[in-house]
C-alpha atoms as a PDB file:
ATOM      1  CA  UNK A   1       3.585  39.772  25.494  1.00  0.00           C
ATOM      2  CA  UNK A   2       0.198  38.341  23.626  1.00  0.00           C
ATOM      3  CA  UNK A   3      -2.073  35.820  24.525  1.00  0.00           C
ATOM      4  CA  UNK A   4      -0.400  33.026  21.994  1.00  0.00           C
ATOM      5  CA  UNK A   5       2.925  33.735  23.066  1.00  0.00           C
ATOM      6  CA  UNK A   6       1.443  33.521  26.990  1.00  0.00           C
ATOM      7  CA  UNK A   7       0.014  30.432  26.227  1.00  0.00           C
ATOM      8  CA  UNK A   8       3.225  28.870  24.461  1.00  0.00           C
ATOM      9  CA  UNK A   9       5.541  29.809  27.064  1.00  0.00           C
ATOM     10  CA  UNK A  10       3.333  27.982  29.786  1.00  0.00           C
ATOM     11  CA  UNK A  11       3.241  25.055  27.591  1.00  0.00           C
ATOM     12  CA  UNK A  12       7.242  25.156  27.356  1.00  0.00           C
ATOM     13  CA  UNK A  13       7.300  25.020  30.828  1.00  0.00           C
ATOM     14  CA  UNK A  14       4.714  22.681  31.749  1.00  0.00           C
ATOM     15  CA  UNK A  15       6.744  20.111  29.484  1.00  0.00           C
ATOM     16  CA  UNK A  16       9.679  20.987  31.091  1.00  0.00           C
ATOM     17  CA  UNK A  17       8.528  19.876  34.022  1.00  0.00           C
ATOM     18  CA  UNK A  18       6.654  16.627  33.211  1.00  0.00           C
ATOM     19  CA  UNK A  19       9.295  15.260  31.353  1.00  0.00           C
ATOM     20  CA  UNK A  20      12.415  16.550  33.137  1.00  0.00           C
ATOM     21  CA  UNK A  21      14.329  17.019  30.239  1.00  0.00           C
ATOM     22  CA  UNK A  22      13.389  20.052  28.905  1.00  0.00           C
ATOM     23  CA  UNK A  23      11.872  18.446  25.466  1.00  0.00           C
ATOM     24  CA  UNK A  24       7.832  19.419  24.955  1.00  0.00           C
ATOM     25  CA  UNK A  25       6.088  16.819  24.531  1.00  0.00           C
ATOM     26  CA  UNK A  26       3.918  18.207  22.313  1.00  0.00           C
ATOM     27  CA  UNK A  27       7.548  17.690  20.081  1.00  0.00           C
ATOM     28  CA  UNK A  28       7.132  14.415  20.419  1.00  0.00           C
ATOM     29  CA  UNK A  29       3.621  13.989  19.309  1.00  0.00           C
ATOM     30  CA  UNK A  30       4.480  16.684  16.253  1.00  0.00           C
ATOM     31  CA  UNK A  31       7.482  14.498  15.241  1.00  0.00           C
ATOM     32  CA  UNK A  32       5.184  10.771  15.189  1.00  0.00           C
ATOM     33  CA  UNK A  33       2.880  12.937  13.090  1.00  0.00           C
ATOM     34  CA  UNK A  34       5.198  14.090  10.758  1.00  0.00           C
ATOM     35  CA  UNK A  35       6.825  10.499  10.257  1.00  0.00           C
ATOM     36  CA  UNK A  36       3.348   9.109  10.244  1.00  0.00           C
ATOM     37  CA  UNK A  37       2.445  11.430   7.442  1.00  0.00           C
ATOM     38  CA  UNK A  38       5.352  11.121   5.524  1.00  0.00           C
ATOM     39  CA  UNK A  39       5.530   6.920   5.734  1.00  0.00           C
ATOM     40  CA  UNK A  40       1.762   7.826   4.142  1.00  0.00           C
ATOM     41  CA  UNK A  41       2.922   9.460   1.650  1.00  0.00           C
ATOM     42  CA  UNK A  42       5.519   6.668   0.573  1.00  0.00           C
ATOM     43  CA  UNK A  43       3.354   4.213   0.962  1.00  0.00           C
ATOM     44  CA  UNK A  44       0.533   6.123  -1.474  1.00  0.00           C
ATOM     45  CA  UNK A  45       3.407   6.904  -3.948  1.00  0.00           C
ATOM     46  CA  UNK A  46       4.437   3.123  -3.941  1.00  0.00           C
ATOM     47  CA  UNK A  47       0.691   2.324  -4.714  1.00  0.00           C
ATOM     48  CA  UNK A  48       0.137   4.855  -7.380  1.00  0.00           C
ATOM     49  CA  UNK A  49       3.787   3.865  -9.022  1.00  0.00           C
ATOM     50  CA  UNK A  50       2.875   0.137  -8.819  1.00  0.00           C
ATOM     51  CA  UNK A  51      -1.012   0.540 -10.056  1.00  0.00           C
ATOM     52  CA  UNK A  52      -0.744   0.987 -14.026  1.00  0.00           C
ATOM     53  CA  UNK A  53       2.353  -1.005 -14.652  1.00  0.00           C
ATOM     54  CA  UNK A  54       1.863  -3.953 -16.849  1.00  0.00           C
ATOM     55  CA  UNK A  55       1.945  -7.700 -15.079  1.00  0.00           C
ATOM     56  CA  UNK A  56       2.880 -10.846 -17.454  1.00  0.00           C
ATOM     57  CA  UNK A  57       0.319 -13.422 -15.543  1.00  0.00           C
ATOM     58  CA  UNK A  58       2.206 -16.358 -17.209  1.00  0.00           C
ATOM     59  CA  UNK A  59       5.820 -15.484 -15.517  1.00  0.00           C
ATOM     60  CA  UNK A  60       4.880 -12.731 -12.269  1.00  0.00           C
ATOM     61  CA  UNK A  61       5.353 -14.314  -8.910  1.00  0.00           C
ATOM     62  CA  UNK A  62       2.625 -14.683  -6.496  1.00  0.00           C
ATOM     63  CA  UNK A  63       3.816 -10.990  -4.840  1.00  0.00           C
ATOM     64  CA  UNK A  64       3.961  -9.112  -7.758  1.00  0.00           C
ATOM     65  CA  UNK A  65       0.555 -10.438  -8.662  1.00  0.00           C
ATOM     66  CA  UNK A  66      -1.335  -9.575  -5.348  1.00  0.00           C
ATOM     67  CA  UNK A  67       0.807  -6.418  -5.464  1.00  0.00           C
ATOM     68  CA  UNK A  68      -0.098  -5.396  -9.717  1.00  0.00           C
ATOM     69  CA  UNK A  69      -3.587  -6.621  -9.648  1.00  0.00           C
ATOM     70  CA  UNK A  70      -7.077  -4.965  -7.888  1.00  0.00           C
ATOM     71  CA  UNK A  71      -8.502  -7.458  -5.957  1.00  0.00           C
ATOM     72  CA  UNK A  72      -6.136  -9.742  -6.098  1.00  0.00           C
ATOM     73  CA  UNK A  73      -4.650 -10.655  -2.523  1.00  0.00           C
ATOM     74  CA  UNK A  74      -1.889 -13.429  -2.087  1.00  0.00           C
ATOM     75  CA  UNK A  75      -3.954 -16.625  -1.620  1.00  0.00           C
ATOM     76  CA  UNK A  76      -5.465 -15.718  -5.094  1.00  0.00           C
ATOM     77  CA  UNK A  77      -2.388 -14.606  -6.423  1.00  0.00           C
ATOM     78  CA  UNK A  78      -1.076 -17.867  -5.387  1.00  0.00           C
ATOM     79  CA  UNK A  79      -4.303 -19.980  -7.075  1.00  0.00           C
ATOM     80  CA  UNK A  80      -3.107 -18.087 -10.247  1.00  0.00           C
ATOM     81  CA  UNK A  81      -0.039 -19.873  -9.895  1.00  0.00           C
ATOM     82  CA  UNK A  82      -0.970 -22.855  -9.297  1.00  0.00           C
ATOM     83  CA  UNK A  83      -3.871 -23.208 -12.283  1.00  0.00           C
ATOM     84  CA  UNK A  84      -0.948 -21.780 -14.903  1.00  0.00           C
ATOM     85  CA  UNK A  85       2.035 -24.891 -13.144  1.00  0.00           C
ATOM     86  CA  UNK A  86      -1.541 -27.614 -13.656  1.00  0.00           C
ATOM     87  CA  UNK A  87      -2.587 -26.135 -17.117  1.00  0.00           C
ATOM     88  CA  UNK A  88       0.080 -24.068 -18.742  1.00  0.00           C
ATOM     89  CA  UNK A  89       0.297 -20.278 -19.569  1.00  0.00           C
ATOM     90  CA  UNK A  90      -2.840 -18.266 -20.201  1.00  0.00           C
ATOM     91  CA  UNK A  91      -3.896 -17.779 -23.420  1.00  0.00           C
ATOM     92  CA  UNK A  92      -6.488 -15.417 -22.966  1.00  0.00           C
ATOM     93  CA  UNK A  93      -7.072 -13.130 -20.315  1.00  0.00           C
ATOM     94  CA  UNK A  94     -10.677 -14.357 -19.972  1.00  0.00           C
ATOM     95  CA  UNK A  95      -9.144 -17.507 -18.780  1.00  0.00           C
ATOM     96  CA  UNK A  96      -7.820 -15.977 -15.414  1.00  0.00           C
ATOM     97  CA  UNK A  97     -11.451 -15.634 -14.792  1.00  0.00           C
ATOM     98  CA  UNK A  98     -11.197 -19.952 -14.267  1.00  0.00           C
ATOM     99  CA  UNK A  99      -8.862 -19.098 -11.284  1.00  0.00           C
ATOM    100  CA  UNK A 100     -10.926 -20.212  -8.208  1.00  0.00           C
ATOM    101  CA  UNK A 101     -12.171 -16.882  -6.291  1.00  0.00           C
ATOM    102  CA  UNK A 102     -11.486 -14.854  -9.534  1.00  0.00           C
ATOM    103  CA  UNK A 103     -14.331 -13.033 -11.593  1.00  0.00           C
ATOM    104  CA  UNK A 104     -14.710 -11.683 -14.896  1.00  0.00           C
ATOM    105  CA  UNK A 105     -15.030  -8.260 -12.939  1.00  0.00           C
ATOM    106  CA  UNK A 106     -11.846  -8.724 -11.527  1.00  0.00           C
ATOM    107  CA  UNK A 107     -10.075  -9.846 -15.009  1.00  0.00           C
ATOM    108  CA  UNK A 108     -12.164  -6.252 -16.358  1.00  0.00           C
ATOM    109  CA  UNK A 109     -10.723  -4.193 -13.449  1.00  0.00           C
ATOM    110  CA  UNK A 110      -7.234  -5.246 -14.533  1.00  0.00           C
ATOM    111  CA  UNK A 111      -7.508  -5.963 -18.149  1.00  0.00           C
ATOM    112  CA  UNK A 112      -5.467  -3.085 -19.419  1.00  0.00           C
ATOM    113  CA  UNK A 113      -2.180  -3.956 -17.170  1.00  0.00           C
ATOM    114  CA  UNK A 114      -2.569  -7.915 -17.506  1.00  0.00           C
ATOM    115  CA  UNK A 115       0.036  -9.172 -20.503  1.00  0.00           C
ATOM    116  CA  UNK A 116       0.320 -12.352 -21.479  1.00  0.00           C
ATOM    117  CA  UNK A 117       3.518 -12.147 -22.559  1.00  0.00           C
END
């Protein structure tokens, strides 16, 4: 017998006796990081699906906003609601820069996904 499979065996049996049950729990740790790591790798394809997809600021709800748009989190998403209900759809895209909290550097980070209609 090598040294690895030595070493594996006395970890089989030290988890068999911790845990009573016969399960590693080295298993258990190797399982959370598995789920962990695939939950990550949702979550980044969700991000990377959602990033370049076109948003229509005059008709988007507040979550698809703070979801579409870089630096745009849901209180701001909501502001851009609530100037486009007081003063009607944007004309320009320059104009979300009126938005309280929003920048021109903002509207430039996502002027090629913002429509208008």
């Amino acid at each position: 017998m090598n040294k690895l499979t030595s070493q594996t065996l006395q970890l089989n049996q030290l988890g068999s006796s911790r845990s009573g049950h016969g399960i590693h729990p080295l298993s258990h740790y190797l399982k959370a990081l598995m789920l962990s790591a695939g939950l990550l790798v949702m979550g980044l394809i969700s991000v990377i699906a959602t990033a370049d997809e076109p948003v229509n600021i005059n008709l988007a709800s507040a979550e698809a906003l703070a979801e579409a748009l870089q630096g745009i989190g849901p209180s701001k998403a909501v502001r851009i609601i609530e100037y486009r209900e007081a003063y009607g759809p944007f004309e320009h895209i320059e104009e979300l820069a009126a938005v309280r909290g929003i920048g021109l550097d903002t509207v430039e980070k996502n002027r090629d996904i913002i429509r208008l209609q």
